[in-house]
C-alpha atoms as a PDB file:
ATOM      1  CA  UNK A   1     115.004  85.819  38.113  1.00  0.00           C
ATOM      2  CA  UNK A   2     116.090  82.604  36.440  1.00  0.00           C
ATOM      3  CA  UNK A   3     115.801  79.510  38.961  1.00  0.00           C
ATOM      4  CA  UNK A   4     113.103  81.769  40.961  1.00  0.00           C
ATOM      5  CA  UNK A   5     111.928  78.901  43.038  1.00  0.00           C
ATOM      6  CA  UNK A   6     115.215  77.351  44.410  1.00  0.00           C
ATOM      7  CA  UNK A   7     116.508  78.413  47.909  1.00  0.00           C
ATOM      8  CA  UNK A   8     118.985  81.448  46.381  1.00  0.00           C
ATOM      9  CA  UNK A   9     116.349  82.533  43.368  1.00  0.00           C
ATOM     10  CA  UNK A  10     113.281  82.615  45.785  1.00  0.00           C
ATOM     11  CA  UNK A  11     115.248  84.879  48.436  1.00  0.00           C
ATOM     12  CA  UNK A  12     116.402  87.119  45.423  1.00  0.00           C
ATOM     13  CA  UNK A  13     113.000  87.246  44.214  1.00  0.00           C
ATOM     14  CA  UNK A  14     111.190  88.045  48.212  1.00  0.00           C
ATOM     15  CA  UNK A  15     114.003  90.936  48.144  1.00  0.00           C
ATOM     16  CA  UNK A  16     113.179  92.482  44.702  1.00  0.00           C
ATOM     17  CA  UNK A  17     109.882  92.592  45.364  1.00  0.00           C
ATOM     18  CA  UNK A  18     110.696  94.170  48.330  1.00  0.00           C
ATOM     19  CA  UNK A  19     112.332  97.255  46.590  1.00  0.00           C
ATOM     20  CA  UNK A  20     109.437  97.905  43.928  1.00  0.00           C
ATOM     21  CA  UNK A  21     110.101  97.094  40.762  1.00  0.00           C
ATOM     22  CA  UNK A  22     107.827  98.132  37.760  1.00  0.00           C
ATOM     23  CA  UNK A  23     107.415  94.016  37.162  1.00  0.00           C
ATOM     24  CA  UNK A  24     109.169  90.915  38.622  1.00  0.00           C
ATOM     25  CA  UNK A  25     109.806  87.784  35.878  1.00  0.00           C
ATOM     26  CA  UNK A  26     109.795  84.696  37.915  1.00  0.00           C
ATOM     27  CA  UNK A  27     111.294  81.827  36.188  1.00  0.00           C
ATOM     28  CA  UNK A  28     111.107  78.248  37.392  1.00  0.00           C
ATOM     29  CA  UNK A  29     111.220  74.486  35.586  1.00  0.00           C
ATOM     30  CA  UNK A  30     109.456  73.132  38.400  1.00  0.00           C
ATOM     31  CA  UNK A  31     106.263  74.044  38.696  1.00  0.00           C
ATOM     32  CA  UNK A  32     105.536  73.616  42.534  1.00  0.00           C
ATOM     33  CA  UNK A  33     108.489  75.866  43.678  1.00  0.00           C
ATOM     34  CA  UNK A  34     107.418  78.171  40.657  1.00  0.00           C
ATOM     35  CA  UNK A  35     103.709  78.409  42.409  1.00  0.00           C
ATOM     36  CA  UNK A  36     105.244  78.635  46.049  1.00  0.00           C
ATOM     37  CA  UNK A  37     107.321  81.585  45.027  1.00  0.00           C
ATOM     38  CA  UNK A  38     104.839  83.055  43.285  1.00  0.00           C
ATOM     39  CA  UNK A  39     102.091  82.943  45.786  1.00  0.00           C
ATOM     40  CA  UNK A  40     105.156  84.395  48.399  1.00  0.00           C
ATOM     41  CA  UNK A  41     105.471  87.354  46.056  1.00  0.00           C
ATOM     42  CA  UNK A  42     101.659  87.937  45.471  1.00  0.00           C
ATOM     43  CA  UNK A  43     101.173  87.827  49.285  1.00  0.00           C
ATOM     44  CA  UNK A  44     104.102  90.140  50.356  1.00  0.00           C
ATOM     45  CA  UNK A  45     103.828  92.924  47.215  1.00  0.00           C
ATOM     46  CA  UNK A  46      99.799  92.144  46.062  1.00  0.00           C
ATOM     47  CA  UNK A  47     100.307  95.345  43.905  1.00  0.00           C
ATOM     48  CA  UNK A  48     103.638  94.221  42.168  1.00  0.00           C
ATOM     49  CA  UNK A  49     102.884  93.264  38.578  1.00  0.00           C
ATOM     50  CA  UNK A  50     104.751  89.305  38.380  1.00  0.00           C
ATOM     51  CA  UNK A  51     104.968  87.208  35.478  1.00  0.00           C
ATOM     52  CA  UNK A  52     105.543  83.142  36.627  1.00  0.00           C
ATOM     53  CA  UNK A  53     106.882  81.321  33.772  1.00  0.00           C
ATOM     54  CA  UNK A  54     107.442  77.928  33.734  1.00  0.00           C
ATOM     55  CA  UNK A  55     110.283  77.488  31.517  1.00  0.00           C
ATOM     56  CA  UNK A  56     113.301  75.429  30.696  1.00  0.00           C
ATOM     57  CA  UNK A  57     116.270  77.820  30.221  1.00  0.00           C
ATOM     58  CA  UNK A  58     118.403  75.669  28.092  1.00  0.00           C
ATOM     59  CA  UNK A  59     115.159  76.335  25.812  1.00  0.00           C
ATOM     60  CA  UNK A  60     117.624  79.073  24.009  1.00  0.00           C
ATOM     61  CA  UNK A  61     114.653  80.131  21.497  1.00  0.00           C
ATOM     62  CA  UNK A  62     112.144  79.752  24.049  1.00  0.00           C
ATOM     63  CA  UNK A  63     113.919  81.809  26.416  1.00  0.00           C
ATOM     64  CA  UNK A  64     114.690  84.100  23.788  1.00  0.00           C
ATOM     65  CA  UNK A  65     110.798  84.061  22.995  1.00  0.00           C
ATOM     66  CA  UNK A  66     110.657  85.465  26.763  1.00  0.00           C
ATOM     67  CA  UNK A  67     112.800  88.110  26.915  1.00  0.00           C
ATOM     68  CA  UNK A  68     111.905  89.599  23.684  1.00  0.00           C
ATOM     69  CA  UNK A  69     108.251  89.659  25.672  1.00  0.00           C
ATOM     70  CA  UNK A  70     109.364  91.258  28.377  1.00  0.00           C
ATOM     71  CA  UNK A  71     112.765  93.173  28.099  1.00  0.00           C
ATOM     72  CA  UNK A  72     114.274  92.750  31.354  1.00  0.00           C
ATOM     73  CA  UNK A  73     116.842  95.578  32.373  1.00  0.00           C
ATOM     74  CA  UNK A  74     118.343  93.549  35.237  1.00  0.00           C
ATOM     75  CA  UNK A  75     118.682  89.141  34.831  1.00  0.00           C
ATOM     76  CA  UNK A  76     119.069  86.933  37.683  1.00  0.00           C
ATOM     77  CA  UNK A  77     120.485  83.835  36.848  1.00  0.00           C
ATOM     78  CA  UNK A  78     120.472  81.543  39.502  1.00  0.00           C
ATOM     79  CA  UNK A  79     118.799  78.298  37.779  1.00  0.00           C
ATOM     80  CA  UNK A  80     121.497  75.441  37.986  1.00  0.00           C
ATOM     81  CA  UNK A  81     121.768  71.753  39.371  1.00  0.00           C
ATOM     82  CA  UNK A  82     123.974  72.467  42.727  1.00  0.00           C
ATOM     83  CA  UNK A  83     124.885  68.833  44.019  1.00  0.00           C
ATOM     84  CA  UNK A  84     127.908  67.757  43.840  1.00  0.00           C
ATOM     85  CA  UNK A  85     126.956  64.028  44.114  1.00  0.00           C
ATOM     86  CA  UNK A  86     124.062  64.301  41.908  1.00  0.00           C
ATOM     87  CA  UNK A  87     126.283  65.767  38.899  1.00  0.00           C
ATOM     88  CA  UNK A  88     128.983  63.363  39.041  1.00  0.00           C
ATOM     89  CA  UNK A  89     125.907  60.916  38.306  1.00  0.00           C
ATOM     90  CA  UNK A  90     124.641  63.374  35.617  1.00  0.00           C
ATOM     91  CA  UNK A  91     127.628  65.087  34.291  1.00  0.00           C
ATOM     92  CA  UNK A  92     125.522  65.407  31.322  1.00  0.00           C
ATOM     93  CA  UNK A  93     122.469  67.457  33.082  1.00  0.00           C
ATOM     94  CA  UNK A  94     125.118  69.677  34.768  1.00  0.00           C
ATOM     95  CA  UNK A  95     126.960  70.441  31.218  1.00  0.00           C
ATOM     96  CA  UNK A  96     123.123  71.376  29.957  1.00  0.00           C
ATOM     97  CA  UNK A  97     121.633  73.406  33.354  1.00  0.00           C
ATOM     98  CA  UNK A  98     124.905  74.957  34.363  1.00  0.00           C
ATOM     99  CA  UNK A  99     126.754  75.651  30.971  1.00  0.00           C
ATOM    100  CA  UNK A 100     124.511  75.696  27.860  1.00  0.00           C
ATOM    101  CA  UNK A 101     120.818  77.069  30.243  1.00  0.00           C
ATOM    102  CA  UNK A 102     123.250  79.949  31.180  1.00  0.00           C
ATOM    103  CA  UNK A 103     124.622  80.718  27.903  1.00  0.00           C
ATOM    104  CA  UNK A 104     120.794  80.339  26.715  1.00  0.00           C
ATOM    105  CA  UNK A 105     119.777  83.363  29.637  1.00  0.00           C
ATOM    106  CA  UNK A 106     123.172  85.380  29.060  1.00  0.00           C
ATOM    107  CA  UNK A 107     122.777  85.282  25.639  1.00  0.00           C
ATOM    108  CA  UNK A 108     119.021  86.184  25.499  1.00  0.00           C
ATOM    109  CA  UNK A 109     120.081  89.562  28.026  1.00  0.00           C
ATOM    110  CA  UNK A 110     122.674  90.486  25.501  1.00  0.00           C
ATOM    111  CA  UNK A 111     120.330  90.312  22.583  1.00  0.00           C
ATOM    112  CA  UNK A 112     117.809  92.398  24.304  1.00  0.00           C
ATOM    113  CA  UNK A 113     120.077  94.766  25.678  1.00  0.00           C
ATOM    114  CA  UNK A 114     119.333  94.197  29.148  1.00  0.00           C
ATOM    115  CA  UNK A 115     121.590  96.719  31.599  1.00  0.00           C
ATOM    116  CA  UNK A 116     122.693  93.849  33.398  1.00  0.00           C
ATOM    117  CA  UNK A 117     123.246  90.282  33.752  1.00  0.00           C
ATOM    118  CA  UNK A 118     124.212  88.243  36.994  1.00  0.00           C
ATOM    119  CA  UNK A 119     124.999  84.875  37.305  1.00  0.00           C
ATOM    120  CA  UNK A 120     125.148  83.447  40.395  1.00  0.00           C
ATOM    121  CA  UNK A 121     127.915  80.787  40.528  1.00  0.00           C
ATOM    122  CA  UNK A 122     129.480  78.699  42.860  1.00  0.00           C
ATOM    123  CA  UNK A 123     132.805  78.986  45.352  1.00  0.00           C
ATOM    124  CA  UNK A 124     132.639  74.759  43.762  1.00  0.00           C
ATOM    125  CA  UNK A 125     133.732  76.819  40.241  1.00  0.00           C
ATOM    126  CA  UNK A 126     137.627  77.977  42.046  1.00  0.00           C
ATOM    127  CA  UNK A 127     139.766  75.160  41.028  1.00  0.00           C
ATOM    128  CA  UNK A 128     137.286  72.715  39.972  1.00  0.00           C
ATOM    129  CA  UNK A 129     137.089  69.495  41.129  1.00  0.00           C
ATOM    130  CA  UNK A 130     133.820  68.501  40.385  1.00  0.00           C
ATOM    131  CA  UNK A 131     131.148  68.146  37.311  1.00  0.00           C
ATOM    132  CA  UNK A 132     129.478  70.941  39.141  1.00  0.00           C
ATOM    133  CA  UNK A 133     131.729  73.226  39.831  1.00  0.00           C
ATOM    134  CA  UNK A 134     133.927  72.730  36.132  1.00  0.00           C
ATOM    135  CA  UNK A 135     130.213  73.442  34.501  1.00  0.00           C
ATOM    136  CA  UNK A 136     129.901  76.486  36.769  1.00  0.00           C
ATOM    137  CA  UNK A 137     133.302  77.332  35.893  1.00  0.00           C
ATOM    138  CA  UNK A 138     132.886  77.123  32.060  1.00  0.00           C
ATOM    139  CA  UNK A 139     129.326  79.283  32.600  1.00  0.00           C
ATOM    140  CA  UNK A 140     131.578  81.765  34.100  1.00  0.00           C
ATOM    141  CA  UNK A 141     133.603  81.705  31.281  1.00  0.00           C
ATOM    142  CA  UNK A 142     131.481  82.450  28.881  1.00  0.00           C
ATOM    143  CA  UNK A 143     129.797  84.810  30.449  1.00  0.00           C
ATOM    144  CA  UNK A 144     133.109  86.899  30.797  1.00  0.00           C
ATOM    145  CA  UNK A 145     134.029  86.230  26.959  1.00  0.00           C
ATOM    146  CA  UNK A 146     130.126  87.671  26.407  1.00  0.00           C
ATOM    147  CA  UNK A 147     130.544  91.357  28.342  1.00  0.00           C
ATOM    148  CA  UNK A 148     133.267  91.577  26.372  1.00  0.00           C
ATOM    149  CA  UNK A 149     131.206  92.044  23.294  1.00  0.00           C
ATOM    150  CA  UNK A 150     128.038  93.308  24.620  1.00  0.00           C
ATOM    151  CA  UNK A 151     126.582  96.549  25.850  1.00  0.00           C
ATOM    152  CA  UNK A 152     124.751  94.240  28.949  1.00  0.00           C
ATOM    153  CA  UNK A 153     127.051  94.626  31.753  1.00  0.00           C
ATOM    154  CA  UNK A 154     127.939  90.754  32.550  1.00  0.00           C
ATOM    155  CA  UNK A 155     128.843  90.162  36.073  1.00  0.00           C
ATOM    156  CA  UNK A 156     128.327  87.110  38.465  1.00  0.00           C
ATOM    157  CA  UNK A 157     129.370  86.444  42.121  1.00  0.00           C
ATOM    158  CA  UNK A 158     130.136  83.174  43.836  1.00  0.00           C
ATOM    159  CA  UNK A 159     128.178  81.586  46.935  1.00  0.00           C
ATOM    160  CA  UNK A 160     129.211  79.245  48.866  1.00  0.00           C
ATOM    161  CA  UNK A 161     127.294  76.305  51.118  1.00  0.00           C
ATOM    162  CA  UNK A 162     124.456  78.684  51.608  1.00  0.00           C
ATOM    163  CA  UNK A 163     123.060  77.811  55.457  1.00  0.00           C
ATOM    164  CA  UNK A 164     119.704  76.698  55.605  1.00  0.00           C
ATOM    165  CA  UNK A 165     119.097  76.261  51.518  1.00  0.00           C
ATOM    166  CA  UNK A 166     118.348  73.460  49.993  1.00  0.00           C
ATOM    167  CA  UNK A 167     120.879  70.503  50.342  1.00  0.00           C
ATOM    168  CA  UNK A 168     122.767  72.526  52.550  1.00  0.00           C
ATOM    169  CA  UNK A 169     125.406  70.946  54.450  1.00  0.00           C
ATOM    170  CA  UNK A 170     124.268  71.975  57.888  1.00  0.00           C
ATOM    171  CA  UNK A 171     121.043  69.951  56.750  1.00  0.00           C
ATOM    172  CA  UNK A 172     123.104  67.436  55.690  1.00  0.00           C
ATOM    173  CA  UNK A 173     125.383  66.742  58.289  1.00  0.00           C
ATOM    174  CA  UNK A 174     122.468  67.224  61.123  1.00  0.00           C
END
């Protein structure tokens, strides 16, 4: 799980762990919500073999590096930058997260030959009006033009405002 310690990659990772996986790879760039998650899983399957890397996804050879180590059959990708606001200040840190760290993590599945692949985008990417969503879309994009190619089945599904994660409107407008 790519983004393991952010509000949609830490409830993805509680509920793997939940159905007993051989190993759970929990990857995180910040290290706090990296150790949080990871103490979470520890505590709720203590006999669940977890890896907790802190890693940078764009990292494409480092990621690489990673998946070579531990050839995941099923990817998680839910690391991206999800603020609107915050983007259109940093188009340039939502073109790396959202577009080039998910090319990095689809393209690091494919070369493994992971079963699957799922990116976890955003209802932001329909119509884009946004840095954030148009990097979302593109992600999407490429991640299409990729299953076509690979033996990795490429999928990806779309959440909206997400009650109660991080940045969420309800917490916003409260």
């Amino acid at each position: 799980v790519t983004g393991a310690g952010g509000s949609i990659g830490s409830e993805l990772s509680r509920m793997l762990a939940r159905c007993g996986p051989s190993e759970l790879v929990l990857i995180d760039l910040s290290e706090n919500a990296l150790f949080e998650i990871d103490r979470q899983i520890a505590q709720l399957a203590p006999n669940l073999t977890r890896h907790a890397l802190l890693h940078d996804v764009v990292d494409a050879v480092g990621t690489q590096d990673y998946f070579r180590q531990f050839e995941p059959q099923i990817i998680f990708h839910a690391a991206a930058h999800k603020h609107v606001p915050m983007m259109e200040d940093h188009p340039e840190a939502a073109i790396d997260n959202n577009l080039f760290g998910t090319k990095s993590v689809a393209d690091a599945s494919a070369a493994v030959g992971a079963d699957r692949f799922v990116l976890i985008s955003s209802d932001k990417a329909v119509n884009p009006s946004s840095m954030m969503g148009a990097t979302k879309r593109l992600a999407e994009l490429y991640v299409q033009w990729l299953g076509g190619l690979s033996t990795t089945k490429f999928s990806m599904v779309r959440f909206g405002n997400v009650l109660a994660s991080a940045g969420s409107v309800l917490n916003i407008w409260s």
